[in-house]
C-alpha atoms as a PDB file:
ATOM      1  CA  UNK A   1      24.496 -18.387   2.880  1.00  0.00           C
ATOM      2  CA  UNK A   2      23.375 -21.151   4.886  1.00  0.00           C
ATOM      3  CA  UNK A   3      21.592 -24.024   3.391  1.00  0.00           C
ATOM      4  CA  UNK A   4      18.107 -26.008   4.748  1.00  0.00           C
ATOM      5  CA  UNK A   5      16.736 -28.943   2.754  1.00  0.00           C
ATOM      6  CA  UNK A   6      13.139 -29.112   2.423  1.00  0.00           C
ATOM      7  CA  UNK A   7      12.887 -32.374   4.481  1.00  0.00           C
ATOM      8  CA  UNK A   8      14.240 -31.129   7.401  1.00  0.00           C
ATOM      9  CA  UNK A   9      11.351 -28.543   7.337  1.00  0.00           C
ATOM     10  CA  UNK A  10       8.678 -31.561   6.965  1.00  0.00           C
ATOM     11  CA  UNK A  11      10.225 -33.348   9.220  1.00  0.00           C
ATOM     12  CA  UNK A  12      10.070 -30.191  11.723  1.00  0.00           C
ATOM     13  CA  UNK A  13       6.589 -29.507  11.285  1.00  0.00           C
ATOM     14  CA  UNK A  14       5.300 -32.724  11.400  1.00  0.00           C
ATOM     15  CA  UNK A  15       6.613 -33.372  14.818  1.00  0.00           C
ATOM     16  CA  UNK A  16       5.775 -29.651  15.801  1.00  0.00           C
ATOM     17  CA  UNK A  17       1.958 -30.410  15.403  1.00  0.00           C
ATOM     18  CA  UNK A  18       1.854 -33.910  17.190  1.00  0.00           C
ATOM     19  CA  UNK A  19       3.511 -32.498  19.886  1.00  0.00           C
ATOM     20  CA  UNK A  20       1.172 -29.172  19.964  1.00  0.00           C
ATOM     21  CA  UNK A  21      -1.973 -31.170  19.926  1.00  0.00           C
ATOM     22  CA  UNK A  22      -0.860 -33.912  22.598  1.00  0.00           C
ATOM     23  CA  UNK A  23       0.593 -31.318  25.191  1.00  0.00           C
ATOM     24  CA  UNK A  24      -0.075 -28.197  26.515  1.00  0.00           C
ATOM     25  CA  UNK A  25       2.650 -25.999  26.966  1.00  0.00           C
ATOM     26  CA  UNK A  26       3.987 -25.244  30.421  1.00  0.00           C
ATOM     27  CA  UNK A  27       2.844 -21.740  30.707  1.00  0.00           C
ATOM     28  CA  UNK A  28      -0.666 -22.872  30.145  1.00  0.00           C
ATOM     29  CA  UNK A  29      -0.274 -25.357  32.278  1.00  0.00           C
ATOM     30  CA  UNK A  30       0.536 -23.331  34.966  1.00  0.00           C
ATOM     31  CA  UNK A  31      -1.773 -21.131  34.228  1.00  0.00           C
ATOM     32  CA  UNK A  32      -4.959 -23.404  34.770  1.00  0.00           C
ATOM     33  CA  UNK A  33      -3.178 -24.537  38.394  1.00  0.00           C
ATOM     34  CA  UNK A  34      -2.666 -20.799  39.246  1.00  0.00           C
ATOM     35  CA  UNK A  35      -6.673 -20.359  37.839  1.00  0.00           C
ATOM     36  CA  UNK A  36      -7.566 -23.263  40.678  1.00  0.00           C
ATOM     37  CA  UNK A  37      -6.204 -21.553  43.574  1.00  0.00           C
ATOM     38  CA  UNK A  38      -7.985 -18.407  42.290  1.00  0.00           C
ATOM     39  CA  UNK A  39     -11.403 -19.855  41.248  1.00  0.00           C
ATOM     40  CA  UNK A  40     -14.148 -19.840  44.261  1.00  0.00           C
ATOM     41  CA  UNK A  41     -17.176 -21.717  41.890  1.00  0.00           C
ATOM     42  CA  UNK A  42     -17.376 -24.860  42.664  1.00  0.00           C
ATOM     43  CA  UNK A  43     -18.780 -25.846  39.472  1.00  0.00           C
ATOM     44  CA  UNK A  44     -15.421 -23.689  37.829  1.00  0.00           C
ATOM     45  CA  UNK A  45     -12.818 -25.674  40.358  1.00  0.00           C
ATOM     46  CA  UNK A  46     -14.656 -28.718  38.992  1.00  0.00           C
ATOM     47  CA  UNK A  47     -13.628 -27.801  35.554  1.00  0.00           C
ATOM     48  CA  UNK A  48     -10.178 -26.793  35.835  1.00  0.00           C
ATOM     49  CA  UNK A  49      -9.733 -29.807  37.546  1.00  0.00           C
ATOM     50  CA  UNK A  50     -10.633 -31.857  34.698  1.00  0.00           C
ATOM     51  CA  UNK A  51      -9.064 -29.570  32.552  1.00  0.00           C
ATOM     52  CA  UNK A  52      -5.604 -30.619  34.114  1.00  0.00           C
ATOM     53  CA  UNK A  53      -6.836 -34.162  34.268  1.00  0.00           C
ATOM     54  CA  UNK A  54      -7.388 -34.457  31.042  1.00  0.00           C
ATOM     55  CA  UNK A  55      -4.191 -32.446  29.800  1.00  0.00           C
ATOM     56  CA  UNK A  56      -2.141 -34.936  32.129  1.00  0.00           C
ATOM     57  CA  UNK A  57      -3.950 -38.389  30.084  1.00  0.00           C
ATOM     58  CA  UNK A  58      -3.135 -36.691  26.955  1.00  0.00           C
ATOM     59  CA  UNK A  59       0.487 -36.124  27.428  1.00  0.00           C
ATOM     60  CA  UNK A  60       0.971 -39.213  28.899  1.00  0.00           C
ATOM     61  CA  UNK A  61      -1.213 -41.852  26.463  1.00  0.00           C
ATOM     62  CA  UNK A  62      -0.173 -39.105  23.140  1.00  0.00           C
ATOM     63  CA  UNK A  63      -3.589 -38.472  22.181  1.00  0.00           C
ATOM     64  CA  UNK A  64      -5.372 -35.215  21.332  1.00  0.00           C
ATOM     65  CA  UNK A  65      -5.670 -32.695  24.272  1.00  0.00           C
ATOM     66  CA  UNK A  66      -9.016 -31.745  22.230  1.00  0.00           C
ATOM     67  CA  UNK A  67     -10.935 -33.523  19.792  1.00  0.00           C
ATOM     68  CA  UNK A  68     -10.547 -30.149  17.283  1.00  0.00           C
ATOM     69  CA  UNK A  69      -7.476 -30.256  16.287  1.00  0.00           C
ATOM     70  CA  UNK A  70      -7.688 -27.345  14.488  1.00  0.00           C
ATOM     71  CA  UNK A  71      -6.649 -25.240  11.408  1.00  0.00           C
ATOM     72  CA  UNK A  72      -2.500 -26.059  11.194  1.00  0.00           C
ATOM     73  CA  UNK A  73      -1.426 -22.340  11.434  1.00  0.00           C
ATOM     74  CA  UNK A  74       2.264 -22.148  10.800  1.00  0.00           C
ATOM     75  CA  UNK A  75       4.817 -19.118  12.087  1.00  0.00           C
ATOM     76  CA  UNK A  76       7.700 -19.449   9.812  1.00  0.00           C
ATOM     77  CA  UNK A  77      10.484 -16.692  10.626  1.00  0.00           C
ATOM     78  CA  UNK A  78      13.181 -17.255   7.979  1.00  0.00           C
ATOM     79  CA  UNK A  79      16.431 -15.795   8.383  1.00  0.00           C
ATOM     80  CA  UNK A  80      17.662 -13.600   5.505  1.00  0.00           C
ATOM     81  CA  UNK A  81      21.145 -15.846   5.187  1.00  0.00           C
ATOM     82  CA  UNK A  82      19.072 -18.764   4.927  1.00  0.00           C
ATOM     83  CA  UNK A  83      18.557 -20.607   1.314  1.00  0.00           C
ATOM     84  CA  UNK A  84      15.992 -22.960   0.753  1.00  0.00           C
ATOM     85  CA  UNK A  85      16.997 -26.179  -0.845  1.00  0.00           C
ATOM     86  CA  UNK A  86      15.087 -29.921  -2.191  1.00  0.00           C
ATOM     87  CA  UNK A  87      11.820 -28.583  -3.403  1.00  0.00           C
ATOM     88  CA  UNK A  88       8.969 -25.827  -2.481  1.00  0.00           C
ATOM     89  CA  UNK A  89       8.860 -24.306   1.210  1.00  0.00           C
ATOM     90  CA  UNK A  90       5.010 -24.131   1.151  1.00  0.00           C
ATOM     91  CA  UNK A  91       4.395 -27.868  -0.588  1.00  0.00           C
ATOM     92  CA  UNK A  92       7.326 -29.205   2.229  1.00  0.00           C
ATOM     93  CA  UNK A  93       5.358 -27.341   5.270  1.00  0.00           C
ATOM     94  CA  UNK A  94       2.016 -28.561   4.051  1.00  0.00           C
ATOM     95  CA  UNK A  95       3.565 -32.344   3.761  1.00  0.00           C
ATOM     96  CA  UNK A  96       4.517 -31.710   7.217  1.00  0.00           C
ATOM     97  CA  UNK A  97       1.134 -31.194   8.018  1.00  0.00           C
ATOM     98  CA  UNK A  98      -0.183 -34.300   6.068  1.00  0.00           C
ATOM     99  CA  UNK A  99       1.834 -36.637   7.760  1.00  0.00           C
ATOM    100  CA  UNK A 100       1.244 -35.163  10.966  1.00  0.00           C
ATOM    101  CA  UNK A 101      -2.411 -35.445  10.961  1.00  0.00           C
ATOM    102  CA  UNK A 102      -2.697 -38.318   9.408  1.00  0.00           C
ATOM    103  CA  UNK A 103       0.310 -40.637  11.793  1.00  0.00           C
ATOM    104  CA  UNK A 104      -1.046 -38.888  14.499  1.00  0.00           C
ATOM    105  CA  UNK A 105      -3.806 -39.728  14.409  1.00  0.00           C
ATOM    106  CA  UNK A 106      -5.388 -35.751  14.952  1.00  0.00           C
ATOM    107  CA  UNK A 107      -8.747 -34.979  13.436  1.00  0.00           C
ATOM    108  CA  UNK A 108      -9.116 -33.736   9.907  1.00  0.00           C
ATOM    109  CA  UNK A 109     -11.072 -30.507   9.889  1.00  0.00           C
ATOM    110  CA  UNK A 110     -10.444 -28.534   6.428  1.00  0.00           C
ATOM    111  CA  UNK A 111     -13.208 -28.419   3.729  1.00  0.00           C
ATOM    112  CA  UNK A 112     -12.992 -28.024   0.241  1.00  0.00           C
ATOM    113  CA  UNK A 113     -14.591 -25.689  -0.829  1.00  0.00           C
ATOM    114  CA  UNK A 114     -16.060 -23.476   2.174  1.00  0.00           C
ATOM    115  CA  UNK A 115     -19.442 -22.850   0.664  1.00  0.00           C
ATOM    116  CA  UNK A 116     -20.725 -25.015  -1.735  1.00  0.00           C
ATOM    117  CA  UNK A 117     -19.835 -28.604  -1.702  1.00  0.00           C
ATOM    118  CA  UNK A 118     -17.774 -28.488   1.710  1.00  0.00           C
ATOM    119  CA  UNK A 119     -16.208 -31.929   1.138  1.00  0.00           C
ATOM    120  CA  UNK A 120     -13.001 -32.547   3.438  1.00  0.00           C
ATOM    121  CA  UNK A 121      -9.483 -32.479   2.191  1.00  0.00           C
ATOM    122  CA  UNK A 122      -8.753 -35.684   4.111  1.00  0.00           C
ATOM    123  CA  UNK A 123      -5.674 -34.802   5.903  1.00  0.00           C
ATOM    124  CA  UNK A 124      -6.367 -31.239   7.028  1.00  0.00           C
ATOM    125  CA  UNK A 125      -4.578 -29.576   4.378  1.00  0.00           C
ATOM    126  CA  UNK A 126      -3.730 -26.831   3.376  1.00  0.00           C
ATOM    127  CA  UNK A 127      -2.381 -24.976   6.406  1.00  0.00           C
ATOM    128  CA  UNK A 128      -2.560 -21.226   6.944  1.00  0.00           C
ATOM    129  CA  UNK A 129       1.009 -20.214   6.777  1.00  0.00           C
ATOM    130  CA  UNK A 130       2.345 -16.691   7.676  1.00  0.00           C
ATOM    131  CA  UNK A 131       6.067 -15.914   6.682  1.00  0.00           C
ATOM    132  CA  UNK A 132       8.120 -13.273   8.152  1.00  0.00           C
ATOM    133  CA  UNK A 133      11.537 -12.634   7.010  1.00  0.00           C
ATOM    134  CA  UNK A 134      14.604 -11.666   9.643  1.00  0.00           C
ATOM    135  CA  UNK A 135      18.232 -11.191   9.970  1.00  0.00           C
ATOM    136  CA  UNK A 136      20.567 -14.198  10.755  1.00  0.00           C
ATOM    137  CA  UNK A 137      21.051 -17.879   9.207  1.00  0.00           C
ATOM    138  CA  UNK A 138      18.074 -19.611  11.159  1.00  0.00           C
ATOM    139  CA  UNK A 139      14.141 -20.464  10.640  1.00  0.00           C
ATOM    140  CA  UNK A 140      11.904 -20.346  13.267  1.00  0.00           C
ATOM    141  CA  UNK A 141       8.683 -22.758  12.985  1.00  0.00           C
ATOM    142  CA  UNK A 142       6.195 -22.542  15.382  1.00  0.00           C
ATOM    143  CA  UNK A 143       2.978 -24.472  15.123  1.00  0.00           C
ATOM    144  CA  UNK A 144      -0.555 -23.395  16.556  1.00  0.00           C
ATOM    145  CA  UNK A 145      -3.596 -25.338  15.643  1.00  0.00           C
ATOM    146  CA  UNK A 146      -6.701 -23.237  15.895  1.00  0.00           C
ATOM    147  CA  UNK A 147      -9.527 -24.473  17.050  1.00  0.00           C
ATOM    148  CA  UNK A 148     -13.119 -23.772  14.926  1.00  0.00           C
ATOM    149  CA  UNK A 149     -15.547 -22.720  18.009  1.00  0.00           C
ATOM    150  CA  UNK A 150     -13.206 -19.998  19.550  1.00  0.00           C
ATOM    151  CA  UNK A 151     -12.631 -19.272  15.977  1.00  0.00           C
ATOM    152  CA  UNK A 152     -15.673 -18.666  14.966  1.00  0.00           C
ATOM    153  CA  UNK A 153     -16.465 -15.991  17.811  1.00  0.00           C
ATOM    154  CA  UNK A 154     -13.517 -13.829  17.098  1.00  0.00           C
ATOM    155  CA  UNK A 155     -14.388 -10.371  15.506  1.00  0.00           C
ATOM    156  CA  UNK A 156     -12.409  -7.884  13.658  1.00  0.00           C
ATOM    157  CA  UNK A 157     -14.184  -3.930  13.701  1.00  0.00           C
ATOM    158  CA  UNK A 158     -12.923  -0.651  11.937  1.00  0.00           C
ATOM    159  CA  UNK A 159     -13.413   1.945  14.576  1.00  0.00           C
ATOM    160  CA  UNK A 160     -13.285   5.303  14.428  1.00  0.00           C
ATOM    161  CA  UNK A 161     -10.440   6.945  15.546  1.00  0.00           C
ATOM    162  CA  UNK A 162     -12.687   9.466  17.869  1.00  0.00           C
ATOM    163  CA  UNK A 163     -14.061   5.822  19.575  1.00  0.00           C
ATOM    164  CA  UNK A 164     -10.669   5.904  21.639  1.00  0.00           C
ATOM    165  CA  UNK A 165      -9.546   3.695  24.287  1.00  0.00           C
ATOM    166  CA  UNK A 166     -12.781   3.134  25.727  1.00  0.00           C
ATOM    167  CA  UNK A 167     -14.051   1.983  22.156  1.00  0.00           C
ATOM    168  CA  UNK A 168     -11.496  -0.317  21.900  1.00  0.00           C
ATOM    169  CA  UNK A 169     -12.393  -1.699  25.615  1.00  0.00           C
ATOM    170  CA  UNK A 170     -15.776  -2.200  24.900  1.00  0.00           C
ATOM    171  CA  UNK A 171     -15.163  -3.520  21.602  1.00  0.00           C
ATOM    172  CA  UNK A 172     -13.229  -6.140  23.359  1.00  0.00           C
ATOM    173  CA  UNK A 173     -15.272  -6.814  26.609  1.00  0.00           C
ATOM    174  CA  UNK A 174     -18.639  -7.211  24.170  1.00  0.00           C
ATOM    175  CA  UNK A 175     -16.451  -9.951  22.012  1.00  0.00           C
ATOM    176  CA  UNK A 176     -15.685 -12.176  24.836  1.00  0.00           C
ATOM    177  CA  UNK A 177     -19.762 -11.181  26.563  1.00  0.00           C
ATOM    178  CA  UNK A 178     -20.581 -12.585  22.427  1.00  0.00           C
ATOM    179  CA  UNK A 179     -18.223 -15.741  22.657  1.00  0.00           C
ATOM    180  CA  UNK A 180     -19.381 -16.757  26.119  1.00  0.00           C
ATOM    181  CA  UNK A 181     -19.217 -20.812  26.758  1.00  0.00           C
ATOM    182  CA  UNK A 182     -19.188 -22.065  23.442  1.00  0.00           C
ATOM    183  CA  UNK A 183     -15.567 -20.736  22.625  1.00  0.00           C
ATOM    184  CA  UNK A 184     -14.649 -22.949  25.943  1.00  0.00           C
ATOM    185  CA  UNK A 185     -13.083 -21.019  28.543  1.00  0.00           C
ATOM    186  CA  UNK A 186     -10.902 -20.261  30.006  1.00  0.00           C
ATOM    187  CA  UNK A 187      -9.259 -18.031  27.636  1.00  0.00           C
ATOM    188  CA  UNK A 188      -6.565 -16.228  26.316  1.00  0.00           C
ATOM    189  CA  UNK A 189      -7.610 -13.458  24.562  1.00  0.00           C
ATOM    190  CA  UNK A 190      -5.865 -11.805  21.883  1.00  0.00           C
ATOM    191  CA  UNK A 191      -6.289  -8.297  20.555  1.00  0.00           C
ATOM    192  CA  UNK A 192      -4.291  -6.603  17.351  1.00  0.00           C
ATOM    193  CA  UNK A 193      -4.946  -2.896  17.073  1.00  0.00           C
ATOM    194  CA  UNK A 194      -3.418  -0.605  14.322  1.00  0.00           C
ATOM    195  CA  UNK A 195      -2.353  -1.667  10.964  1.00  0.00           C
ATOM    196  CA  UNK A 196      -5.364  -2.126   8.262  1.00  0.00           C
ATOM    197  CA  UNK A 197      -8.049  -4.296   7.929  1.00  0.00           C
ATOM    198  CA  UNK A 198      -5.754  -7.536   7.426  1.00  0.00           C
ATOM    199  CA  UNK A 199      -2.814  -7.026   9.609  1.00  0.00           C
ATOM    200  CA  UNK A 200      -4.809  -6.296  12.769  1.00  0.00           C
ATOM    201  CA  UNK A 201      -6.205  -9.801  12.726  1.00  0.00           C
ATOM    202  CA  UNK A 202      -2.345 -11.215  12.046  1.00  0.00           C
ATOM    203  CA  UNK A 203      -1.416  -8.821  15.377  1.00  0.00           C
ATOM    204  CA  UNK A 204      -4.531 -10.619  17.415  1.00  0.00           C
ATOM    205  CA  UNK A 205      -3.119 -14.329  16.470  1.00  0.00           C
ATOM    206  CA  UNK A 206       0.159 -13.450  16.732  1.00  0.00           C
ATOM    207  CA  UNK A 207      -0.254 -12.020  20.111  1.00  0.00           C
ATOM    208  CA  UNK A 208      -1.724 -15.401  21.295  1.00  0.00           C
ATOM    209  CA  UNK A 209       2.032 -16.649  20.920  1.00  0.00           C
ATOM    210  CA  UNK A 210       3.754 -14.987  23.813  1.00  0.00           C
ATOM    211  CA  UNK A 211       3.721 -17.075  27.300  1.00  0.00           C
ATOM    212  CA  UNK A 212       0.603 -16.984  29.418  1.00  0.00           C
ATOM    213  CA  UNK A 213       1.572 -13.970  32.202  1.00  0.00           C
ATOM    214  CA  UNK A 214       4.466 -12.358  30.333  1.00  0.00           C
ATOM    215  CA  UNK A 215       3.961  -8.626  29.735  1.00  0.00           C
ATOM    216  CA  UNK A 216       4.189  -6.552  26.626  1.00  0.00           C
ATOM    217  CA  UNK A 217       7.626  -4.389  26.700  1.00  0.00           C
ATOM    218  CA  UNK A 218       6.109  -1.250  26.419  1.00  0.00           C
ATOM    219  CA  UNK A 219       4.865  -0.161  29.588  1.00  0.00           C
ATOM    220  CA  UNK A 220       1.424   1.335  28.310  1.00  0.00           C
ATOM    221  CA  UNK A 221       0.486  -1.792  26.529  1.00  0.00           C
ATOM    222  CA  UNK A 222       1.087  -3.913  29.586  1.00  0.00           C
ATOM    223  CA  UNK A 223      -1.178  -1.750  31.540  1.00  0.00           C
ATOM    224  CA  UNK A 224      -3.797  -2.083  28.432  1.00  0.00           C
ATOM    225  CA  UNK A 225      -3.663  -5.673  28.736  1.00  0.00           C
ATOM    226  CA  UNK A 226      -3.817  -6.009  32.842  1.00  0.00           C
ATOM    227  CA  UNK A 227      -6.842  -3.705  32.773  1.00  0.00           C
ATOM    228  CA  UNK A 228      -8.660  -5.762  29.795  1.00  0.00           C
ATOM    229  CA  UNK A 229      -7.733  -8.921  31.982  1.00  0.00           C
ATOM    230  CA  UNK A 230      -9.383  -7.758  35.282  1.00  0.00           C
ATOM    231  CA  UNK A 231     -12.591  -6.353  33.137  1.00  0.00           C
ATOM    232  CA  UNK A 232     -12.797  -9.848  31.277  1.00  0.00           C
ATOM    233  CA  UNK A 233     -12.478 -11.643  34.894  1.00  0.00           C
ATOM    234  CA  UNK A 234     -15.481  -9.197  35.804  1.00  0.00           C
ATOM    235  CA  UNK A 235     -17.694 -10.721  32.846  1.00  0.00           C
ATOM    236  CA  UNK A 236     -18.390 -14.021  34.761  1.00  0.00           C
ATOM    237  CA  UNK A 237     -18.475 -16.815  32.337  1.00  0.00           C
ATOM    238  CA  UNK A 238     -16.136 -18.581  34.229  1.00  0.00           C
ATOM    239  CA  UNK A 239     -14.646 -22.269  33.529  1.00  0.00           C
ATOM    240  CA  UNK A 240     -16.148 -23.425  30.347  1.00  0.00           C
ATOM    241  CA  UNK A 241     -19.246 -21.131  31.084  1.00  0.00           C
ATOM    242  CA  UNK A 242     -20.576 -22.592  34.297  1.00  0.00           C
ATOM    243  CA  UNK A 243     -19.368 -19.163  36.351  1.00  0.00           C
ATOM    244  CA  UNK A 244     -16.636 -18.151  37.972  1.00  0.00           C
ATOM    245  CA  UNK A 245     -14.007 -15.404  38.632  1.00  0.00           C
ATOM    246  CA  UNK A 246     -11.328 -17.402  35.861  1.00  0.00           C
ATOM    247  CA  UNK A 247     -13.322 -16.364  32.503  1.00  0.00           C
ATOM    248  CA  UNK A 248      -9.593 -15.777  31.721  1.00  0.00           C
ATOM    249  CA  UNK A 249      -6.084 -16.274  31.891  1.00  0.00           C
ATOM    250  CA  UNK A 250      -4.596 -13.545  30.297  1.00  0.00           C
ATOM    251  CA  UNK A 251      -5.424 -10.785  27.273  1.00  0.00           C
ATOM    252  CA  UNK A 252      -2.575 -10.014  25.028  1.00  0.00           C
ATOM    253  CA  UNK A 253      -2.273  -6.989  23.117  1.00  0.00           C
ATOM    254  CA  UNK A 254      -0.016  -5.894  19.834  1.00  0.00           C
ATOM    255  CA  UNK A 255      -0.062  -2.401  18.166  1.00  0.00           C
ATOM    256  CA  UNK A 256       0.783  -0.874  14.702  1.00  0.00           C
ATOM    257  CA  UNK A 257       0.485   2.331  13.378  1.00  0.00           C
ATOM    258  CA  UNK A 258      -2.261   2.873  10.883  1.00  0.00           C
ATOM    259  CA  UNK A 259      -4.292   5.452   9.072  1.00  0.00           C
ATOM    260  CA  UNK A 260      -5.144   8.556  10.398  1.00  0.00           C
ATOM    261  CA  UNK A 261      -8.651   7.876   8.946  1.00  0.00           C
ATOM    262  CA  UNK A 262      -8.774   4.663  10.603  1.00  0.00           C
ATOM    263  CA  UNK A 263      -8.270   2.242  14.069  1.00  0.00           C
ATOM    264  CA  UNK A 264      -8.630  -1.453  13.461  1.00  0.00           C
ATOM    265  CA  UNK A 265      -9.183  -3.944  16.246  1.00  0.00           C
ATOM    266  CA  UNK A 266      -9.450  -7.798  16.144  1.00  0.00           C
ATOM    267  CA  UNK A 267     -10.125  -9.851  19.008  1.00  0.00           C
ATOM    268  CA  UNK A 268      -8.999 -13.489  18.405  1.00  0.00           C
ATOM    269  CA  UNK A 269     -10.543 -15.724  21.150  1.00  0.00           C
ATOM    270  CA  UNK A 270      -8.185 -18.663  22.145  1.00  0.00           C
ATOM    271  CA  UNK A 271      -9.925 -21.709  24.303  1.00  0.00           C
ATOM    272  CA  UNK A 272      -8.694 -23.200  26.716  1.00  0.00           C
ATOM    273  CA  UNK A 273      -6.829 -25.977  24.114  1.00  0.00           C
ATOM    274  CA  UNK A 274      -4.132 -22.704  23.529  1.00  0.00           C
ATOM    275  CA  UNK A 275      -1.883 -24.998  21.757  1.00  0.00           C
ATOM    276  CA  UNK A 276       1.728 -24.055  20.008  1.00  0.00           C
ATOM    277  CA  UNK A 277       4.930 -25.844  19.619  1.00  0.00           C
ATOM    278  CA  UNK A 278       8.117 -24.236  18.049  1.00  0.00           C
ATOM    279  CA  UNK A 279      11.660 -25.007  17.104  1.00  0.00           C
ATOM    280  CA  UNK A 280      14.504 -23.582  15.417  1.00  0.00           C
ATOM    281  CA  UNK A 281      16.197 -25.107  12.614  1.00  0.00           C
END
């Protein structure tokens, strides 16, 4: 049994989400280049352009790639070997968090409580933390702060299962027609179908995670997600609305099996600030 002191995990996740919010990955990176060659609006090249200008000044000066900083989502995959020693998992992640926002100088966004008095935590606490456990001695941290706007123009639906494929298409397609230029594109779009009413929504987030361009292993899904990507292109919105063919750089798709009564979808819209940072500890 291999032991992990709670500070190592603050320590972790505090760097995770400075680093997440002052740099795009590389895959998006080259994804917005590759979306340049492709675009053929004007207006759209003139985007993307500053798009890569301004991810360049923020990796380079360590300042926010985005004003929203987000929700702090948190991946932790924890191996089954591993123990947990110092303190609480959850109070060391959210410290992580804490420090993060606040030495970093990233925008605090959570309210307390959502409906009534809405007054802000201060340090965007809590996080939204999803645990999975695994074999092997290791944990896995990745950190994805989640922006409010493309947030707020995902959708979750409980189909029918006689709705099909092409009810899951449209379904799909009319979420990203819905979201349109105030989720900022370009965007990744991910979709989780199967499971229930909560676990296709994890499956949409979750599928946000793998690199821009890389394919889902199972041969049917990847087709799924090349033909939602060319009928998303086909929409028009283009760079952060202004038209184009680059409404998108990629759709990614997860399945589960789930009811025979049922088919749940969720379509989580990621702008173009598709931030995530991960390490292994």
């Amino acid at each position: 049994m291999r032991e992990i002191h709670v500070d190592r995990i603050t320590q972790a996740v505090k760097e995770l989400f400075m680093k997440a919010n002052y740099e795009l990955p590389p895959d998006v990176q080259k994804a917005f280049e590759e979306a340049l060659e492709k675009e053929e609006s004007p207006a759209g090249k003139e985007v993307l352009n500053l798009i890569l200008q301004n991810a360049e000044v923020a990796r380079k000066e360590r300042v926010a790639y985005c004003q929203d900083t987000g929700v702090a989502v948190v991946f932790v995959q924890i191996g089954q070997d591993v123990r947990i020693v110092g303190g609480d998992l959850n109070k060391a992640i959210e410290e992580g968090v804490r420090q993060a926002y606040k030495e970093g100088y990233l925008r605090a966004s959570m309210v307390w409580d959502p409906v009534f008095e809405r007054k802000n935590t201060g340090d965007n606490t809590p996080p939204v933390i999803h645990y999975e456990i695994v074999p092997g001695d290791r944990i896995k941290i990745i950190a994805a702060p989640k922006g409010g706007g493309s947030e707020n123009t995902s959708r979750l639906a409980m189909l029918k299962p006689a709705d099909g494929w092409e009810g899951v298409k449209n379904f799909v397609l009319e979420t990203v027609k819905l979201a349109g230029p105030n989720a900022c594109p370009p965007f990744i779009v991910g979709v989780g179908i199967g499971g229930n009413f909560e676990y296709c929504a994890y499956l949409a987030k979750k599928a946000l995670l793998r690199p821009v361009g890389e394919r889902h292993k199972n041969p049917l899904i990847a087709r799924v997600e090349e033909e939602l990507l060319e009928e998303v292109n086909k929409i028009g919105w283009g760079p952060m609305g202004f038209g184009g063919r680059v409404t998108a750089v990629d759709v990614k798709v997860e399945m589960y099996p789930c009811h025979i009564a049922s088919l749940p979808v969720a379509v989580n819209i990621q702008c173009h600030a598709a931030r995530h940072a991960e390490i292994e500890i």
